[in-house]
PDB file of N, CA and C in Angstrom:
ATOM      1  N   UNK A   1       0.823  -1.197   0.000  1.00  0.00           N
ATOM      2  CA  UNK A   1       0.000   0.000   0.000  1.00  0.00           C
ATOM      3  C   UNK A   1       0.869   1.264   0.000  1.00  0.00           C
ATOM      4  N   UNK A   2       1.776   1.113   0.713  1.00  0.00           N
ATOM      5  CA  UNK A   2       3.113   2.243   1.045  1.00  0.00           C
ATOM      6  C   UNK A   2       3.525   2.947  -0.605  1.00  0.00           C
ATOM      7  N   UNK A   3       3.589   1.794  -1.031  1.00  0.00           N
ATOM      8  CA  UNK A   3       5.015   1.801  -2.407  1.00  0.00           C
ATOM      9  C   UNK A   3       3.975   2.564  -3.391  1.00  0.00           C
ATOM     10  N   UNK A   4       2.258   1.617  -3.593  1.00  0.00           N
ATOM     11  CA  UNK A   4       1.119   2.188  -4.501  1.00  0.00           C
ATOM     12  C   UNK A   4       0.905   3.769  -3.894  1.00  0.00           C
ATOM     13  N   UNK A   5       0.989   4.033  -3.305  1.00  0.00           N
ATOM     14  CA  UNK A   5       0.460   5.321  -2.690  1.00  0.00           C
ATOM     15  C   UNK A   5       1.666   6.313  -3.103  1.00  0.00           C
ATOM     16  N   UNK A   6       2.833   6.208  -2.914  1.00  0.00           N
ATOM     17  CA  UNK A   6       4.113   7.224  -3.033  1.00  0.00           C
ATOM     18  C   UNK A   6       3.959   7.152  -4.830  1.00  0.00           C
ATOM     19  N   UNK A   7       3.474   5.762  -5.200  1.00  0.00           N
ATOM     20  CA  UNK A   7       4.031   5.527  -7.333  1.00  0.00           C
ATOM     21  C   UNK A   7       2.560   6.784  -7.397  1.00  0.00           C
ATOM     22  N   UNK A   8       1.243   6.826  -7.048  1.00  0.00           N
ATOM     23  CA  UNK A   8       0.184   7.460  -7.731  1.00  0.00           C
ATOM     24  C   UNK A   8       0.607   8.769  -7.307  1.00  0.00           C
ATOM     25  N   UNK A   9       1.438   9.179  -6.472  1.00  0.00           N
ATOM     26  CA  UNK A   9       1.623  10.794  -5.653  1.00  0.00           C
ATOM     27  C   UNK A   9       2.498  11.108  -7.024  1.00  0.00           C
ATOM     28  N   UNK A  10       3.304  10.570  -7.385  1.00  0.00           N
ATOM     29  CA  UNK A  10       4.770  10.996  -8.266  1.00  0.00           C
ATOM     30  C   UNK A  10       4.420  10.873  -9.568  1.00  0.00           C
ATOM     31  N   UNK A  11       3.295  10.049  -9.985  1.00  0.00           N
ATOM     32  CA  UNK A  11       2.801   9.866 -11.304  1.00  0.00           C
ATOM     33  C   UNK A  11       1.661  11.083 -11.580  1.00  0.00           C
ATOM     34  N   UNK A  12       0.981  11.453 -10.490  1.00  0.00           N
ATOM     35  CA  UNK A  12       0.274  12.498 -10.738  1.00  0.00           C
ATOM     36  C   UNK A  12       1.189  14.062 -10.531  1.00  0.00           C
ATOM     37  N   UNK A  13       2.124  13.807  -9.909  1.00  0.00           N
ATOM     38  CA  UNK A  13       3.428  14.854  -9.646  1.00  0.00           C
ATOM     39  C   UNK A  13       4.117  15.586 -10.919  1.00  0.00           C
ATOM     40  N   UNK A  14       3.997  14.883 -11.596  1.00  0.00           N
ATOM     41  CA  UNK A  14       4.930  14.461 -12.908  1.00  0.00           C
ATOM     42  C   UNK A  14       3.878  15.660 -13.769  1.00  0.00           C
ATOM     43  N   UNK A  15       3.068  15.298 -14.464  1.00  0.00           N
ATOM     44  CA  UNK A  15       2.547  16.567 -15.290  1.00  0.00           C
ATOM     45  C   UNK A  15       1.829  18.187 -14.736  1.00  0.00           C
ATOM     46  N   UNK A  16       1.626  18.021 -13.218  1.00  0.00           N
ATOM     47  CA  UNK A  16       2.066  19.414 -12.622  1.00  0.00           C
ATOM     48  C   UNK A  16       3.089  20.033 -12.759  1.00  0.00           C
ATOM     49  N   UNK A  17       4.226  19.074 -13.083  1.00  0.00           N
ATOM     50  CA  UNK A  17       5.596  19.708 -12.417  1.00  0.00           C
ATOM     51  C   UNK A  17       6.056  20.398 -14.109  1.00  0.00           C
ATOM     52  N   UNK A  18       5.570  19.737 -15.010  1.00  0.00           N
ATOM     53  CA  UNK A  18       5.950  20.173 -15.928  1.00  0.00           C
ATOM     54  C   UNK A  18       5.419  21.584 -16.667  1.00  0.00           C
ATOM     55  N   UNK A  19       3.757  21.180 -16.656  1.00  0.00           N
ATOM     56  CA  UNK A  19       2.413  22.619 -16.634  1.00  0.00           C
ATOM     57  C   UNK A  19       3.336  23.600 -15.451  1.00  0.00           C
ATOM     58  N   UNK A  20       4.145  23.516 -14.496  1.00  0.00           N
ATOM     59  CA  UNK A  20       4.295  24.610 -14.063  1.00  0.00           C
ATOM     60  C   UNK A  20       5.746  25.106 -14.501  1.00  0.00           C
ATOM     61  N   UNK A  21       6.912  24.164 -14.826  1.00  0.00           N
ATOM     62  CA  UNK A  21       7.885  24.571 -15.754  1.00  0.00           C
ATOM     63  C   UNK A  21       8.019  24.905 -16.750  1.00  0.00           C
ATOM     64  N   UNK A  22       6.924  25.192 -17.371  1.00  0.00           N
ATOM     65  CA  UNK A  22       6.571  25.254 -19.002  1.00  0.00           C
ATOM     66  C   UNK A  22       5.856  26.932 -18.662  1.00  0.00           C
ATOM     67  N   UNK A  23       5.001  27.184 -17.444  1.00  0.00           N
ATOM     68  CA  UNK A  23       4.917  28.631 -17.158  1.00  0.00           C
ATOM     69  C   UNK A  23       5.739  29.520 -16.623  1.00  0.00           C
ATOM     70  N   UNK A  24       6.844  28.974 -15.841  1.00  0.00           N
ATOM     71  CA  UNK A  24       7.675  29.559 -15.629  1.00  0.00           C
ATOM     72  C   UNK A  24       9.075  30.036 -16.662  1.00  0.00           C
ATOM     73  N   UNK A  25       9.042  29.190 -17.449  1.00  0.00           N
ATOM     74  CA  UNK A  25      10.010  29.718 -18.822  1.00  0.00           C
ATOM     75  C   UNK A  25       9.475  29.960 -19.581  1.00  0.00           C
ATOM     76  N   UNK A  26       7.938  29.682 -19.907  1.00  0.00           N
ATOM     77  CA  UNK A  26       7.305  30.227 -21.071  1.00  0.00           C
ATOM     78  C   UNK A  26       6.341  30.885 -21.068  1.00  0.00           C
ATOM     79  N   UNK A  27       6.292  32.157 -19.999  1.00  0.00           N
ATOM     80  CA  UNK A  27       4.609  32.703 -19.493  1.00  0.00           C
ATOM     81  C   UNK A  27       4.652  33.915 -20.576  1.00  0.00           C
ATOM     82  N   UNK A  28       5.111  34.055 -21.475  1.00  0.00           N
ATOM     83  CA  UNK A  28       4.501  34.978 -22.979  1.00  0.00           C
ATOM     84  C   UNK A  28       3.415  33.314 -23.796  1.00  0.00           C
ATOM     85  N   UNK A  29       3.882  32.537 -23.934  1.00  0.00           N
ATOM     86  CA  UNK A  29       3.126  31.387 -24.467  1.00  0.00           C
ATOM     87  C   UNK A  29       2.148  30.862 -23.391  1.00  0.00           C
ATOM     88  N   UNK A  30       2.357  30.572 -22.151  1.00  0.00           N
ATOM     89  CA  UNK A  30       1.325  29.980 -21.450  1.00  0.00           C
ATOM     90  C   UNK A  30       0.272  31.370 -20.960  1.00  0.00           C
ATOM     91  N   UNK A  31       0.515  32.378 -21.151  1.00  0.00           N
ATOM     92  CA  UNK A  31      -0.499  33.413 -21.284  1.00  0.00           C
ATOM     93  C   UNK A  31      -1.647  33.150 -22.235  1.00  0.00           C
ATOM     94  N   UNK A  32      -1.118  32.437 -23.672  1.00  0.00           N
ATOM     95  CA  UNK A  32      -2.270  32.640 -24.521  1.00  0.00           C
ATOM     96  C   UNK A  32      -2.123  31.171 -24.827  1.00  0.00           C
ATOM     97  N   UNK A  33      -2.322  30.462 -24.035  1.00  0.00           N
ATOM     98  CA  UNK A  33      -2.289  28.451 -24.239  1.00  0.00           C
ATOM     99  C   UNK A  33      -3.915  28.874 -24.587  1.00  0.00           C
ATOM    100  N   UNK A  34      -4.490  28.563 -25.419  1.00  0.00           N
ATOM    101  CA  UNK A  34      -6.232  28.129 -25.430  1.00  0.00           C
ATOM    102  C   UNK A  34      -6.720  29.711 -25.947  1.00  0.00           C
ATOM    103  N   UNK A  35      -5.818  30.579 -26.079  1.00  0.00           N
ATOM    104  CA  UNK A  35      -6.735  31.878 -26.530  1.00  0.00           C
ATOM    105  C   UNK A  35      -6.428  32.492 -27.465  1.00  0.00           C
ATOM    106  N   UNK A  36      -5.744  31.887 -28.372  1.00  0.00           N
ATOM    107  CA  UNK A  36      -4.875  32.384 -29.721  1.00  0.00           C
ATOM    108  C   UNK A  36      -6.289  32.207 -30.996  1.00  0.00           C
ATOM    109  N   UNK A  37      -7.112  31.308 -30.427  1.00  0.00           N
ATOM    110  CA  UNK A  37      -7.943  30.787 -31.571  1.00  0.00           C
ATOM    111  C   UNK A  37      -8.826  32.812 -31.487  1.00  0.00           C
ATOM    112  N   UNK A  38      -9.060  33.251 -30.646  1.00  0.00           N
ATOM    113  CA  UNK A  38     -10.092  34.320 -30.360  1.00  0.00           C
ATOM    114  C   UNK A  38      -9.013  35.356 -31.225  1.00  0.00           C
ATOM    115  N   UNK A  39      -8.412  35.808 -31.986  1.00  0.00           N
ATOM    116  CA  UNK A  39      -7.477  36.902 -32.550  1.00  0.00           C
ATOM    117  C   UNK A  39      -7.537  36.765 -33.657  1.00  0.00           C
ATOM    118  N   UNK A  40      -7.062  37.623 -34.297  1.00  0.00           N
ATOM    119  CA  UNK A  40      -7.447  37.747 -35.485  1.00  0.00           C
ATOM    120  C   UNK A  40      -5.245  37.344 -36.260  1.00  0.00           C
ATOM    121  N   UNK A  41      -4.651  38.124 -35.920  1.00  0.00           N
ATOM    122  CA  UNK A  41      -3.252  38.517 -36.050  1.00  0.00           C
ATOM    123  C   UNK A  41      -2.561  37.610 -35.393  1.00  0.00           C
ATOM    124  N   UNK A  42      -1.289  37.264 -35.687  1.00  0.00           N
ATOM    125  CA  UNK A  42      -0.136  36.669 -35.098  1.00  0.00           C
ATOM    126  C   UNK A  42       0.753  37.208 -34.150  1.00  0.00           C
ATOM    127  N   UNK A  43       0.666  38.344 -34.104  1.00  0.00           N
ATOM    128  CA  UNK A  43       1.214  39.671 -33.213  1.00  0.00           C
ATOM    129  C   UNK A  43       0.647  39.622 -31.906  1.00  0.00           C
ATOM    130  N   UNK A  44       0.531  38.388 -31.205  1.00  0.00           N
ATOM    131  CA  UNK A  44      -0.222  38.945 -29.968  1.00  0.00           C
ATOM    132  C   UNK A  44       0.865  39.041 -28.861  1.00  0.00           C
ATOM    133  N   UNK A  45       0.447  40.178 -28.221  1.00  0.00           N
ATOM    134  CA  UNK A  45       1.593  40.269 -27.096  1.00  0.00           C
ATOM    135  C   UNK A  45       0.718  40.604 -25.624  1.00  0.00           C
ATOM    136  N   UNK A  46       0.909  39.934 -24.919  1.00  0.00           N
ATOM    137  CA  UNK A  46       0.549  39.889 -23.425  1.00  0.00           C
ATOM    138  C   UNK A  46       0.977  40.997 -22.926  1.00  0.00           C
ATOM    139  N   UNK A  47       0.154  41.617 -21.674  1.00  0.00           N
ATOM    140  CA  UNK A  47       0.964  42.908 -20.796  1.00  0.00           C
ATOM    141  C   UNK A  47       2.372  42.290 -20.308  1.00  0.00           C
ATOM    142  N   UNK A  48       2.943  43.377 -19.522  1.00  0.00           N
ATOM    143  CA  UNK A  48       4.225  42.845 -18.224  1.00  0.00           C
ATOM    144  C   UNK A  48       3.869  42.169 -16.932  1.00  0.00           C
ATOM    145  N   UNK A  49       2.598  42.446 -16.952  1.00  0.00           N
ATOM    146  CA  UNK A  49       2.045  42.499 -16.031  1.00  0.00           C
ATOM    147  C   UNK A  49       1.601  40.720 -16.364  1.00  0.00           C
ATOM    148  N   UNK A  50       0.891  40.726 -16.911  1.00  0.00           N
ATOM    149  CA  UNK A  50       0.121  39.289 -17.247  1.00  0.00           C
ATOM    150  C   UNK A  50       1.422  37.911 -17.309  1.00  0.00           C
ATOM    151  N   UNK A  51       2.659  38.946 -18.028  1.00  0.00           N
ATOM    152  CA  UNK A  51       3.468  37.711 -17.876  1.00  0.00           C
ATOM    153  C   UNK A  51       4.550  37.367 -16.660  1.00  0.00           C
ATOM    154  N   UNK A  52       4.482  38.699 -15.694  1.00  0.00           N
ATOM    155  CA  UNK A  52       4.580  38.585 -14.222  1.00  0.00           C
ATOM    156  C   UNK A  52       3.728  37.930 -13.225  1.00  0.00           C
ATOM    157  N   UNK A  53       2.482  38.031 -13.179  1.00  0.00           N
ATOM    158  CA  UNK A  53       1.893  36.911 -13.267  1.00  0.00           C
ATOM    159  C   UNK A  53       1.687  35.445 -13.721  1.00  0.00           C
ATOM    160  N   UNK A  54       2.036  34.776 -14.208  1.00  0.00           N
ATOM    161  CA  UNK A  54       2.335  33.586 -15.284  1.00  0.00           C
ATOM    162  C   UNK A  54       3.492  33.202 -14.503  1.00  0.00           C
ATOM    163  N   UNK A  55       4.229  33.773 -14.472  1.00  0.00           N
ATOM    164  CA  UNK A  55       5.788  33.056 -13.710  1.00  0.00           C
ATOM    165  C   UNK A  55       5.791  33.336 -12.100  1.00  0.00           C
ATOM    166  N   UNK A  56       5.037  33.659 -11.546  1.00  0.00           N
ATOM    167  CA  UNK A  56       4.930  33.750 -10.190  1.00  0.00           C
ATOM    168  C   UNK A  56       3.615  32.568  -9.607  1.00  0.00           C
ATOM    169  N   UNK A  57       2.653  32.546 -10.299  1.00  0.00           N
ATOM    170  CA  UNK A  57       1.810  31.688 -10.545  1.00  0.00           C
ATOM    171  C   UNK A  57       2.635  30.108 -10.647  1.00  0.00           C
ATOM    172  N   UNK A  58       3.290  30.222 -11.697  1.00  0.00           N
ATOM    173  CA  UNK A  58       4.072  28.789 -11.681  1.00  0.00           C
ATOM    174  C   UNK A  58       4.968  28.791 -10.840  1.00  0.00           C
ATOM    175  N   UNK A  59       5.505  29.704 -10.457  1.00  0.00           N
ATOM    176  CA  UNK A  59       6.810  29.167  -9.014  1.00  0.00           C
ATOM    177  C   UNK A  59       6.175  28.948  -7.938  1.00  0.00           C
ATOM    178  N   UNK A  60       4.603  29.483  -7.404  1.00  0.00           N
ATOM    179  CA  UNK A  60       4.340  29.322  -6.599  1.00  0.00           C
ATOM    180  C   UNK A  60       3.475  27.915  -6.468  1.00  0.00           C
ATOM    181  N   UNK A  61       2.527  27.756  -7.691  1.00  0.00           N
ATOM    182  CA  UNK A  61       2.060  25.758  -7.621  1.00  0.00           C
ATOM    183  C   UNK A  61       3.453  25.027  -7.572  1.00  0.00           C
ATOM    184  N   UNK A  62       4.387  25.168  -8.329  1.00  0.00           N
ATOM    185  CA  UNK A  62       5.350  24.354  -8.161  1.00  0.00           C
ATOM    186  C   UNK A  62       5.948  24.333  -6.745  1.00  0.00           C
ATOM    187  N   UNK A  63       6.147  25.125  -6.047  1.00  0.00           N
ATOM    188  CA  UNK A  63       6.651  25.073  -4.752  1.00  0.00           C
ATOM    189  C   UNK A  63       5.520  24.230  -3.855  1.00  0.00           C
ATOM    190  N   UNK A  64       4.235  24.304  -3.905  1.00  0.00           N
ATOM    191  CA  UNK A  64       3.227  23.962  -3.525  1.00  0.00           C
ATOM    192  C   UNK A  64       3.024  22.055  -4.102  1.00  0.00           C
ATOM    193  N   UNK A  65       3.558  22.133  -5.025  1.00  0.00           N
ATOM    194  CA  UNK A  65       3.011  20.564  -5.624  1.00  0.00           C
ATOM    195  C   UNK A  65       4.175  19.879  -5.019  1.00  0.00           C
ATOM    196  N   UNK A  66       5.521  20.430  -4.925  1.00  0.00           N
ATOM    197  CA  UNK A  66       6.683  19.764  -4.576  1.00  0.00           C
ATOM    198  C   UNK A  66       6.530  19.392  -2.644  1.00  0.00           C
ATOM    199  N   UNK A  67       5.683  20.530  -2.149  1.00  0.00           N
ATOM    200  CA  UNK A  67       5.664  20.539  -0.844  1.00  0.00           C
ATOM    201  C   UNK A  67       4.730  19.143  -0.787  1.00  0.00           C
ATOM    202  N   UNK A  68       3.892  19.348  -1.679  1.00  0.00           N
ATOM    203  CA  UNK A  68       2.670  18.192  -1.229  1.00  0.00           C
ATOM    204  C   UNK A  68       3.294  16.826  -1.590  1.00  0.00           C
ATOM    205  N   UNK A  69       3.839  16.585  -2.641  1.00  0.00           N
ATOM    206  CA  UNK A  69       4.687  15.342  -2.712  1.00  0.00           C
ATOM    207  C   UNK A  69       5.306  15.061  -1.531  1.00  0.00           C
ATOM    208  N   UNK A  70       6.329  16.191  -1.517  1.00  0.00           N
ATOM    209  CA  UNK A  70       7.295  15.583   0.212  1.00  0.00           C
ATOM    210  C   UNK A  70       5.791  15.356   1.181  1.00  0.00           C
ATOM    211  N   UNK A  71       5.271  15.756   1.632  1.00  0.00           N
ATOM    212  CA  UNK A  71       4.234  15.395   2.705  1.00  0.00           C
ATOM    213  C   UNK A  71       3.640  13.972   2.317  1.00  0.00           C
ATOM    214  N   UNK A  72       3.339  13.449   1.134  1.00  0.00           N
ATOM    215  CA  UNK A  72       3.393  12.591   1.008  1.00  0.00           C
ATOM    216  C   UNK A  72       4.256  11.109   0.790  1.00  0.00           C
ATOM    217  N   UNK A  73       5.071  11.886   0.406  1.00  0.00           N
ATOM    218  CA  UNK A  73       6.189  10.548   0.882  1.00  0.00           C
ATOM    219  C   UNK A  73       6.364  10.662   2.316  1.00  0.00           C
ATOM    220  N   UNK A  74       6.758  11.383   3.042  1.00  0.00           N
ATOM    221  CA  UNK A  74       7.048  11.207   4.630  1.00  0.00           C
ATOM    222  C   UNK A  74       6.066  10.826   5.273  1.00  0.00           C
ATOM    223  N   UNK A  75       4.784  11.284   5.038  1.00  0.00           N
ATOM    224  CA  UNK A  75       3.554  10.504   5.923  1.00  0.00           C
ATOM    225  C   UNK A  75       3.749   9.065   5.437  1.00  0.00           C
ATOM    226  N   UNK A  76       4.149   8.375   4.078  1.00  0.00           N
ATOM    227  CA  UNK A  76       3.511   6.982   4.134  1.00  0.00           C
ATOM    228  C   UNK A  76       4.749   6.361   3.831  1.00  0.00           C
TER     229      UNK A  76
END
């Protein structure tokens, strides 16, 4: 039960960790993941603001998903 419980924590770990490394180096692109279809132009550019957001957003789930993993390996 130990070993199943730590493999489903790290397997579900695994594509958070990436959705949030992928915003943190790429928050001009993960700004407009799903909203490129609504524009008309190729020129789209996000505020400073929006992409200061985007990378603070991802450092902070990532710090958060990494915390919850460790809590889960040490509890079981």
């Amino acid at each position: 039960m130990k070993f199943a419980t730590i493999f489903i924590a790290v397997i579900l770990f695994i594509p958070i960790a990436c959705v949030m490394l992928y915003t943190i180096f790429y928050p001009r692109e993960s700004a407009l993941f799903g909203k490129k279809w609504q524009f008309k132009n190729e020129n789209l550019e996000p505020s400073d603001e929006v992409i200061k957001y985007n990378r603070m957003v991802g450092i902070i789930g990532l710090v958060i998903s990494i915390l919850m993993l460790i809590f889960v390996i040490v509890k079981y």
